[in-house]
Protein backbone atom coordinates (compact mmCIF):
# COMPACT_ATOMS: atom_id res chain seq x y z
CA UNK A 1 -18.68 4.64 -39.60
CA UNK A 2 -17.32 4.40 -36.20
CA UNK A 3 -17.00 0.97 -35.14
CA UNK A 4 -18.70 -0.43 -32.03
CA UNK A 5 -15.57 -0.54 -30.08
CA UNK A 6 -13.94 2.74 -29.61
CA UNK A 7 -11.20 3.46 -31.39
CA UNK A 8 -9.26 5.17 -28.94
CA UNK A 9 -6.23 2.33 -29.25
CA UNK A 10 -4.06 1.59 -31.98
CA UNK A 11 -4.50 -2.47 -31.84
CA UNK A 12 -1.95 -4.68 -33.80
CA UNK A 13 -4.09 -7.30 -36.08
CA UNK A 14 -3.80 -10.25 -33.57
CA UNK A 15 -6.81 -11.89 -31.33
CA UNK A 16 -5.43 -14.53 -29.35
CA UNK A 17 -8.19 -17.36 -28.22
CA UNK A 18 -5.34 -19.16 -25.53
CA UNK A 19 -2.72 -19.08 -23.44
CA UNK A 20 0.05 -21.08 -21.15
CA UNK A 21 2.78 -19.88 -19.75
CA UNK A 22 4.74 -17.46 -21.47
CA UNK A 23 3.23 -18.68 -24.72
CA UNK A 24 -0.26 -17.18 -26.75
CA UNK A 25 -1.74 -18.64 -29.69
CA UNK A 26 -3.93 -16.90 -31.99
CA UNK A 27 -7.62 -17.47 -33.13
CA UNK A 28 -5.88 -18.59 -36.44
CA UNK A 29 -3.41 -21.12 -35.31
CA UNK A 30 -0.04 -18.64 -34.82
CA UNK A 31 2.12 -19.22 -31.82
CA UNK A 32 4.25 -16.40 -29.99
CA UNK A 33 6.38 -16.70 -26.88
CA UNK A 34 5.25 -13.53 -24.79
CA UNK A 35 7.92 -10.97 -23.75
CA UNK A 36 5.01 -8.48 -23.04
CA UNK A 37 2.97 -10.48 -20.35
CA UNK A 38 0.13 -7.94 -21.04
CA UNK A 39 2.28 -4.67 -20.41
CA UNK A 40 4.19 -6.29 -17.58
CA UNK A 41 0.66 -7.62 -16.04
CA UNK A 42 0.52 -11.45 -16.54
CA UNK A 43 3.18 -12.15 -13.83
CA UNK A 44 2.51 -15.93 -13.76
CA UNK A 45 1.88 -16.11 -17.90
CA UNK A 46 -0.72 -17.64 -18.55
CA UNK A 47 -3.12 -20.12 -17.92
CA UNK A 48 -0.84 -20.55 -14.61
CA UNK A 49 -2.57 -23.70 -12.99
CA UNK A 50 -2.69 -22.11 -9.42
CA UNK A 51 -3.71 -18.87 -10.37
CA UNK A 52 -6.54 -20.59 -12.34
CA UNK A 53 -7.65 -22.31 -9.78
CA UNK A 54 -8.04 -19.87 -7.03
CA UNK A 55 -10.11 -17.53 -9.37
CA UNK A 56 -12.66 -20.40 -10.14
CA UNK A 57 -13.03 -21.50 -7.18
CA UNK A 58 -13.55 -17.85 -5.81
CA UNK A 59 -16.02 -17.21 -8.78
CA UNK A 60 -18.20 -20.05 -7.84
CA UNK A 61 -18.70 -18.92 -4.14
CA UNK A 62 -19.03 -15.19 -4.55
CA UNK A 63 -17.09 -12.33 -6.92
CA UNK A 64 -18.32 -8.75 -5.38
CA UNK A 65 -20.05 -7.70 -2.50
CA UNK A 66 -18.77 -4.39 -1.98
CA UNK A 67 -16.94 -3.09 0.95
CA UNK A 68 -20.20 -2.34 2.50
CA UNK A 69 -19.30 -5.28 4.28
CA UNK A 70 -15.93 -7.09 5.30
CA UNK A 71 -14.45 -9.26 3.19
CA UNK A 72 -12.10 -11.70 4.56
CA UNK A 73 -9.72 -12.04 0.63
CA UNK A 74 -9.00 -8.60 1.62
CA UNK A 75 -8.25 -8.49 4.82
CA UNK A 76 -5.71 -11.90 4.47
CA UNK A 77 -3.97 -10.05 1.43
CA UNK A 78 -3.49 -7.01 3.09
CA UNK A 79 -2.07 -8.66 6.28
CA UNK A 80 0.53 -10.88 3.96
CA UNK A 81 1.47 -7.80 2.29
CA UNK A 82 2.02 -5.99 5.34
CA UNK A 83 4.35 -8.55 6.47
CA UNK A 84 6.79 -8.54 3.90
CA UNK A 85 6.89 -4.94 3.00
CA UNK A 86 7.18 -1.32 4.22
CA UNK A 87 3.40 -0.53 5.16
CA UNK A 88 1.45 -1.03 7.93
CA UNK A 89 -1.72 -0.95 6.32
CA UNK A 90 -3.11 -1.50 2.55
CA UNK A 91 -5.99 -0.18 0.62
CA UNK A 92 -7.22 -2.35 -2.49
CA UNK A 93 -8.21 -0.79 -5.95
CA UNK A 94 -8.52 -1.80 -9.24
CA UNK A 95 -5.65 -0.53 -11.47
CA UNK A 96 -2.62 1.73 -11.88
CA UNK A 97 -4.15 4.87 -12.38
CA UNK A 98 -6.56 5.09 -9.19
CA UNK A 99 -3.75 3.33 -6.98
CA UNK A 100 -1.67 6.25 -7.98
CA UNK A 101 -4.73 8.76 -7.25
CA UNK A 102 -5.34 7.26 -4.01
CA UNK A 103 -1.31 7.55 -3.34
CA UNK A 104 -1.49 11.21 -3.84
CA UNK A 105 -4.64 12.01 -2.23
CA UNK A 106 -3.41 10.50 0.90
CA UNK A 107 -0.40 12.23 1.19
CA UNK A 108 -2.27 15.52 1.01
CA UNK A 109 -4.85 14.44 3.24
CA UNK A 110 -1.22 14.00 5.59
CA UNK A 111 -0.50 17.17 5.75
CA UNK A 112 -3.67 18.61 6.06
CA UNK A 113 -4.45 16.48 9.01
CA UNK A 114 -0.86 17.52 10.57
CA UNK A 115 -1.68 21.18 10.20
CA UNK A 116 0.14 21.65 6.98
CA UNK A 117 -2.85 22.29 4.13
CA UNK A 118 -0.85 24.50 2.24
CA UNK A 119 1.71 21.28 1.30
CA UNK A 120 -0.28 19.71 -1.90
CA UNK A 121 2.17 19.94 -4.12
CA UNK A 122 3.83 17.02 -5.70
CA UNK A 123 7.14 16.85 -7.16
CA UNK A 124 7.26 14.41 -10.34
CA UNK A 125 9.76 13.57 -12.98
CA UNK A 126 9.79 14.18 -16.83
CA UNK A 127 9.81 11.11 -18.48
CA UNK A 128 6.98 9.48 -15.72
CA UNK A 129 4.02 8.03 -16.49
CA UNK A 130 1.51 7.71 -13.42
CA UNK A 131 -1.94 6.52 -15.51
CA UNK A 132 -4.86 8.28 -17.60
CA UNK A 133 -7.08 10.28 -15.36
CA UNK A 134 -7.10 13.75 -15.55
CA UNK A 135 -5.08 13.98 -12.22
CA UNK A 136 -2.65 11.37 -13.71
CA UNK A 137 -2.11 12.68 -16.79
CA UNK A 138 -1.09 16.06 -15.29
CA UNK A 139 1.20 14.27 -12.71
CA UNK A 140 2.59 12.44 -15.86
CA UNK A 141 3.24 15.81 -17.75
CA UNK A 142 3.42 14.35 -21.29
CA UNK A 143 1.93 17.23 -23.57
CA UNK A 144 0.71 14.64 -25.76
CA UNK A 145 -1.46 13.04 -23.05
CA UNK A 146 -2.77 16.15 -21.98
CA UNK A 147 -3.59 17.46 -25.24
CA UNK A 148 -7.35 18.31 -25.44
CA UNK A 149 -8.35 17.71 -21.41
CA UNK A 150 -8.66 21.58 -20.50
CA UNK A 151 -6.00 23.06 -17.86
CA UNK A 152 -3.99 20.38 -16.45
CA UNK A 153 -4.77 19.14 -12.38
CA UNK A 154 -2.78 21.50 -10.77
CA UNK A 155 -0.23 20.72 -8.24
CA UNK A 156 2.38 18.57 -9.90
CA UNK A 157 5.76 19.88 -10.98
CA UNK A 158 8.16 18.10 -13.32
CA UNK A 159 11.87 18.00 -12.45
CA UNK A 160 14.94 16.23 -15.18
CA UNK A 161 15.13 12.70 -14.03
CA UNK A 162 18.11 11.63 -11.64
CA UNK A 163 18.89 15.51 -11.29
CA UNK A 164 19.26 15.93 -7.04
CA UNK A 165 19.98 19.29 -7.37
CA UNK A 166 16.70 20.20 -9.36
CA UNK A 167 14.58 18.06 -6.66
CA UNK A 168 16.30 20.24 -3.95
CA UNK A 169 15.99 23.71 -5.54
CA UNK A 170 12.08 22.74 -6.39
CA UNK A 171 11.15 22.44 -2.51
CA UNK A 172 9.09 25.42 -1.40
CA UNK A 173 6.60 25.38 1.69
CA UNK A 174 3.76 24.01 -0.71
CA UNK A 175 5.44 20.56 -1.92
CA UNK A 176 3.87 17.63 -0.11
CA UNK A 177 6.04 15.25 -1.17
CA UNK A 178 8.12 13.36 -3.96
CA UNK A 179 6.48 10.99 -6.71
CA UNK A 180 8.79 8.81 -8.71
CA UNK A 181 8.44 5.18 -10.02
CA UNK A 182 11.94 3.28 -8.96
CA UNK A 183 12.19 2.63 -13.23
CA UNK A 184 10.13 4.61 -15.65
CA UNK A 185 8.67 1.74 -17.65
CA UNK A 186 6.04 3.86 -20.49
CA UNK A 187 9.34 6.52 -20.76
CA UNK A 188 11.99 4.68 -21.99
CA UNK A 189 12.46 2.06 -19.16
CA UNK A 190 14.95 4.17 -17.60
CA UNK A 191 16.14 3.50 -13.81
CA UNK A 192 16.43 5.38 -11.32
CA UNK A 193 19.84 5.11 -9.65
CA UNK A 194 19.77 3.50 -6.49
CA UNK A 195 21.94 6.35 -4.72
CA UNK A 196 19.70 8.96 -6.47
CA UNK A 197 16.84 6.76 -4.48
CA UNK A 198 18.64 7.29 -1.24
CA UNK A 199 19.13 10.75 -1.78
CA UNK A 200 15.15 11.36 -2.50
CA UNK A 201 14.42 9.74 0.90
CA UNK A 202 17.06 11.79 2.95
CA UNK A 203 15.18 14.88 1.55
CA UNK A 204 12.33 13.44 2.21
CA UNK A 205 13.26 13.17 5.91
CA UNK A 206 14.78 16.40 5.58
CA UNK A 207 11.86 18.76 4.45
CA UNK A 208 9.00 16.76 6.16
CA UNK A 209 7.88 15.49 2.50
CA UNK A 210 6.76 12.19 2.03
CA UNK A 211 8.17 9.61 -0.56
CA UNK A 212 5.72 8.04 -2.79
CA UNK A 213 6.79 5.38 -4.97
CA UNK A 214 5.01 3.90 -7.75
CA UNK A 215 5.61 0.47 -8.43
CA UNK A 216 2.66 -0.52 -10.34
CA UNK A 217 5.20 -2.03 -13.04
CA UNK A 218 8.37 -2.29 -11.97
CA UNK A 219 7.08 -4.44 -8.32
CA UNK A 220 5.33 -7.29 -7.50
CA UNK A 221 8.73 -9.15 -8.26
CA UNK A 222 9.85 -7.62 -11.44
CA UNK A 223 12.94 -6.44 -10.69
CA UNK A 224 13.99 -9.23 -8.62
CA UNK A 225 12.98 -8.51 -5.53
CA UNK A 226 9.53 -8.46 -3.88
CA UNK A 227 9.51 -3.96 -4.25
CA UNK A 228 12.28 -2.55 -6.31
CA UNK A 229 12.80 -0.05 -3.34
CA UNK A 230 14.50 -2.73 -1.69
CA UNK A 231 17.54 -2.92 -4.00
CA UNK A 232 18.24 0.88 -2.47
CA UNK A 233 17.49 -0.05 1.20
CA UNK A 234 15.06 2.71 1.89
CA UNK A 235 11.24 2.72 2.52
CA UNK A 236 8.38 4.68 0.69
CA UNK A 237 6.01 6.15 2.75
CA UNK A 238 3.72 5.65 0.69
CA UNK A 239 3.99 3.29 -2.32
CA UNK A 240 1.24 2.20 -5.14
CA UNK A 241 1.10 -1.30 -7.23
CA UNK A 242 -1.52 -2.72 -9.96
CA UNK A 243 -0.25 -5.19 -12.91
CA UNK A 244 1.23 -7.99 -11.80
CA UNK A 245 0.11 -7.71 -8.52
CA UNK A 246 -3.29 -9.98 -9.65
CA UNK A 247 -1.85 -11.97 -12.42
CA UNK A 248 -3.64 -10.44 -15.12
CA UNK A 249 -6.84 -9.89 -12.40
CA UNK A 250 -7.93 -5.97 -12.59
CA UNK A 251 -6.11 -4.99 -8.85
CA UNK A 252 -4.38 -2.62 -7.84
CA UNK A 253 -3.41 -1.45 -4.22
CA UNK A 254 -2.02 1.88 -2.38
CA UNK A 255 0.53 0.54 0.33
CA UNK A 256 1.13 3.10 3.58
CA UNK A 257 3.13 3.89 6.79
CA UNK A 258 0.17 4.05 9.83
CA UNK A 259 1.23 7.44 10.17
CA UNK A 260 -0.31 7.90 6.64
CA UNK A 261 -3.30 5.32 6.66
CA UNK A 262 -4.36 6.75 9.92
CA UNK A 263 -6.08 9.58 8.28
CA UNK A 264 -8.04 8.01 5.26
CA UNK A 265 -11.07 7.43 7.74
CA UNK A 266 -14.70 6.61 6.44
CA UNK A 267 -15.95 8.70 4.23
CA UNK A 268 -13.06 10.12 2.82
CA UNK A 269 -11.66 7.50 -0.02
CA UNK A 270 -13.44 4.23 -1.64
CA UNK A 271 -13.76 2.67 -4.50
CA UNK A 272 -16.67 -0.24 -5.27
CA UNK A 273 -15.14 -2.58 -6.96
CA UNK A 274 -11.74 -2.90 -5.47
CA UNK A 275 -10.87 -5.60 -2.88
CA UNK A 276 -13.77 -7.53 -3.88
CA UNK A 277 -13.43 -11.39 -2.64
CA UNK A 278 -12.61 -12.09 -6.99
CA UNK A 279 -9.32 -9.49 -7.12
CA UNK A 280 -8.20 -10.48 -3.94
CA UNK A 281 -8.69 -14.54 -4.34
CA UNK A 282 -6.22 -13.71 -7.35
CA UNK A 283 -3.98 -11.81 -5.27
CA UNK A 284 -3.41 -14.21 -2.72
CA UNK A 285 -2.97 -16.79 -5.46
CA UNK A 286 -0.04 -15.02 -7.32
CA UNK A 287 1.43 -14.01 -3.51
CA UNK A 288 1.72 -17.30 -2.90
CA UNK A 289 3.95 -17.79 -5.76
CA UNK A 290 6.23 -15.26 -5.79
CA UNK A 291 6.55 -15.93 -1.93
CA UNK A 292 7.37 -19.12 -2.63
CA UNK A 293 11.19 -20.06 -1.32
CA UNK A 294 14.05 -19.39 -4.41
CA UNK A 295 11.08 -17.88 -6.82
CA UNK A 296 12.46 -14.49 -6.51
CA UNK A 297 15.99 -15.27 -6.42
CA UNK A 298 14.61 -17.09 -9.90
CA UNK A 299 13.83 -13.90 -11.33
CA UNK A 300 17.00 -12.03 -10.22
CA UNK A 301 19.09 -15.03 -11.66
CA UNK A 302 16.94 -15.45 -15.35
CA UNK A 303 16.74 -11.83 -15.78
CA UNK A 304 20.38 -11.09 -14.89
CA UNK A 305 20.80 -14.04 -17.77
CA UNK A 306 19.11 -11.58 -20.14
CA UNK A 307 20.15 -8.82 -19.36
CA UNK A 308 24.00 -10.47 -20.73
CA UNK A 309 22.36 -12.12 -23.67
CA UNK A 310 20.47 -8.60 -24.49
CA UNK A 311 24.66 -6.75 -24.14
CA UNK A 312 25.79 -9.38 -26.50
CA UNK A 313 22.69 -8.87 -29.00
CA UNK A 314 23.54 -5.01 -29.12
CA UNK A 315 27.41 -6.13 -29.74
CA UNK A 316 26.58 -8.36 -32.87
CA UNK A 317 24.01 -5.53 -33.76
CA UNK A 318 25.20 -1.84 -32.89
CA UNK A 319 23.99 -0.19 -36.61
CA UNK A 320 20.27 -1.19 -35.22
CA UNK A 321 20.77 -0.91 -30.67
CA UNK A 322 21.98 1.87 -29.71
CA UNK A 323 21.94 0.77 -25.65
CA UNK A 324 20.01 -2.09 -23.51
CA UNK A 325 18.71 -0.42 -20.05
CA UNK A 326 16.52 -1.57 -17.62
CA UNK A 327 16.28 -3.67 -14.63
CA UNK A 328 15.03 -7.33 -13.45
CA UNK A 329 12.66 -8.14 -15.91
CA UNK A 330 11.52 -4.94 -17.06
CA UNK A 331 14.51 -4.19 -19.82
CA UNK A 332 14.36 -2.56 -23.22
CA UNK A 333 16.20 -2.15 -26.24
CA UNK A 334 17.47 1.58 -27.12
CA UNK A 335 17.34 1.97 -30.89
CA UNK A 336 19.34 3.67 -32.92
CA UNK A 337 18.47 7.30 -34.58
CA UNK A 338 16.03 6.75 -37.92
CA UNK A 339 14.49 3.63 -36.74
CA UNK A 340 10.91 3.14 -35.12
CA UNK A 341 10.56 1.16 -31.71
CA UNK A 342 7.56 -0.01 -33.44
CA UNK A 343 8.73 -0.71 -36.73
CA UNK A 344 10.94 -3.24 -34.55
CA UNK A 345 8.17 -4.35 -32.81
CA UNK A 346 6.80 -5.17 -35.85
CA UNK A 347 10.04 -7.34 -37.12
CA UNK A 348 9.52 -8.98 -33.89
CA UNK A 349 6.00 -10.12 -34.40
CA UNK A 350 6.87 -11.43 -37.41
CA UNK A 351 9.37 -13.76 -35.93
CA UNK A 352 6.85 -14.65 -33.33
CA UNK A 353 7.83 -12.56 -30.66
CA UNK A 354 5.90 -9.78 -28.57
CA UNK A 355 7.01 -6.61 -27.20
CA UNK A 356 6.07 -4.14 -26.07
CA UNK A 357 6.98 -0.02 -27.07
CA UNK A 358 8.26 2.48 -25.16
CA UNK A 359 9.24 6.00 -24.94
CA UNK A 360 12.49 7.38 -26.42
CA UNK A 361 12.48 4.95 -29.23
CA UNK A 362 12.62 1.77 -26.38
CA UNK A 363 11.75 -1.80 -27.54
CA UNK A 364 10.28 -2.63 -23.83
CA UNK A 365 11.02 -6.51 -23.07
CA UNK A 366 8.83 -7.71 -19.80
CA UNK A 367 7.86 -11.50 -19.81
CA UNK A 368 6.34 -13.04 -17.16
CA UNK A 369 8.02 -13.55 -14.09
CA UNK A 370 8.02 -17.78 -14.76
CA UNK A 371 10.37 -17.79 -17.58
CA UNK A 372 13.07 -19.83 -17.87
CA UNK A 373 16.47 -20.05 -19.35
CA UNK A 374 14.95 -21.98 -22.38
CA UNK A 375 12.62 -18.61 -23.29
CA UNK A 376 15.72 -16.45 -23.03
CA UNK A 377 17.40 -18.07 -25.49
CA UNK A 378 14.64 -18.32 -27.41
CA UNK A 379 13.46 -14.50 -27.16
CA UNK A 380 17.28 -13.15 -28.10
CA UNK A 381 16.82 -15.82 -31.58
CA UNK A 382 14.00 -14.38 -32.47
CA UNK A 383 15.28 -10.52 -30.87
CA UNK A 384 18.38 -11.62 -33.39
CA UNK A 385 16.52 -12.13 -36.35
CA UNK A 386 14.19 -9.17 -35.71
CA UNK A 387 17.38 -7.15 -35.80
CA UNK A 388 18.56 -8.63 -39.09
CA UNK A 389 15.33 -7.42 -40.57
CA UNK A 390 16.43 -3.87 -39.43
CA UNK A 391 19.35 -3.69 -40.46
CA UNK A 392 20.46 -2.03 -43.03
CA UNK A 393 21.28 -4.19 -46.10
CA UNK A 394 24.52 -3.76 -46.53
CA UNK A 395 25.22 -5.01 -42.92
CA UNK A 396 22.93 -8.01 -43.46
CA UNK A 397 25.03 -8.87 -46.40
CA UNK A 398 28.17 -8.30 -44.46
CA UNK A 399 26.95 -10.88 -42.15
């Protein structure tokens, strides 16, 4: 019998009843230090005391009213995110996937408002994943996710990641523009180079494309700084965020140049839920964090810790990591050929640890942004021991 809850996820046996900080116990007494922050979501951990606050506070007053009517959460977040980033304007939402449909439906709505309708094409990367809708999943191009689902959206072509000279030979009078996320976190937690960044914007600028990034798991902090973009020094014109952006709050958000916004007037893009006074309470609680002076240099300085620690865990183990990739906080473990990402994801839970798995065999690592040097040390012990349970047992002997 099918049970009540669909069974369209494969859930690991564990039903945690608390949290606080980077730390979750179970309903039956287990601890485990977090290094998956709810698939890079939980930027603040959990339980964070501000964060709390703000939502209760909110949720006493009033949670949803619709956007029938203004609602001042919204319109302060948007300002503050205006004001330290790229856009000029800011449309809320409530996760990944429909910040990343919004993103592409305004750049066609671009060019059919600047007399170009033919330009709807999108040019995406293999390896990407953009969300679950049926638009998504063909702008993700992962056979396996669009097994099943009928023809596939059409519109979105898939280029070999980092490869300039497939991006340039791929432009034709239909593309619209170019969607990429700055580090593919679901397909293998690979990064994007920043040159190969630089080059995507100057043929951007070139063609009369626009660049649309999403950041729904590698920004709001994660890599360091406040948008991964700016370690390249270019601007999206269009860029999309969910995750961490609320905390762990359902939010997401499609940021834009005016000379994007401009044409998403009435009537032609909404959503009910998103930017209600709840989401958007949240958001201006974790903005105030990560805004707050030497929290981001925090991040660049504790992931930059384990990022070293993670190069010296491959050293001691090279028969189980093959490579450590990544960037900020958003790193993972390359393992070698004949052993499962999730096999070590299960070693890991058994030393009290949780991860999170990737594509191309990845162990993904992405704690919440409030971790300290304490949990780093902590994570590679238990990482270590994970890895001894891995090995091979000859090498454990050896050891």
């Amino acid at each position: 019998m099918i049970p009540a809850l669909m069974p369209n996820y494969a859930r690991a046996d564990l039903a945690f009843e608390r949290g606080e900080a980077a730390r979750l116990w179970t309903v039956d007494g287990r601890r485990f230090l977090d290094f998956g922050a709810g698939i890079a979501t939980s930027s603040l951990g959990h339980g964070h005391p501000h964060l709390v606050k703000a939502i209760a506070e909110q949720a006493a007053r009033v949670m949803h009213v619709s956007n029938l009517y203004r609602v001042p959460q919204a319109e302060e977040l948007a300002a503050r995110h205006v004001a330290h980033s790229f856009a000029d304007s800011v449309f809320f939402c409530n996760s990944g996937a429909e910040a990343n449909e919004g993103m592409v439906k305004a750049v066609r709505k671009y060019h059919a408002e600047t007399g170009h309708p033919e330009r709807f094409r999108m040019l995406c990367f293999e390896g990407a994943f953009h969300g679950r809708t049926l638009a998504m999943i063909a702008a993700t191009g992962n056979a396996k996710y669009l097994a099943g689902f009928g023809p596939p959206v059409e519109g979105f072509e898939h280029l070999p990641f980092g490869n300039m000279n497939a991006v340039r030979d791929a432009i034709t009078a239909e593309t619209a523009g170019i969607l990429i996320e700055p580090v593919q976190g679901e397909g293998g937690v690979r990064p994007a180079t920043l040159q190969f960044l630089r080059d995507l914007r100057a043929a951007c600028d070139e063609y009369g494309l626009l660049l649309a990034l999403d950041e729904v798991q590698i920004g709001m902090g994660r890599s360091g700084k406040l948008w991964a973009h700016e370690w390249a020094g270019i601007e999206p014109d269009v860029m999309s965020s969910a995750k961490g952006i609320g905390g762990g709050f359902p939010l997401g958000a499609v940021f834009a140049k005016e000379k994007v916004a401009k044409h998403l007037k009435p009537g032609t893009h909404g959503t009910t839920y998103g930017g209600n006074p709840l989401a958007c309470a949240a958001g201006n609680a974790v903005l105030d964090v990560v805004l707050a002076p030497g929290f981001l240099d925090g991040v660049d300085r504790v992931a930059r810790s384990l990022w070293r620690r993670l190069l010296d865990l491959a050293a001691r183990h090279p028969a189980v990591i093959e490579d450590v990739r990544g960037a900020g906080l958003l790193l993972g473990l390359k393992l070698r050929e004949g052993l499962a990402n999730t096999e070590m994801q299960e070693a890991a839970v058994k030393e009290g640890l949780l991860t999170v798995a990737a594509g191309q065999n990845v162990l993904r690592l992405a704690p919440p942004l409030i971790i300290g040097e304490a949990e780093v040390e902590e994570a590679v012990e238990l990482l270590d021991r994970a890895c001894r349970r891995m090995a091979p047992p000859a090498q454990v002997a050896a050891k």
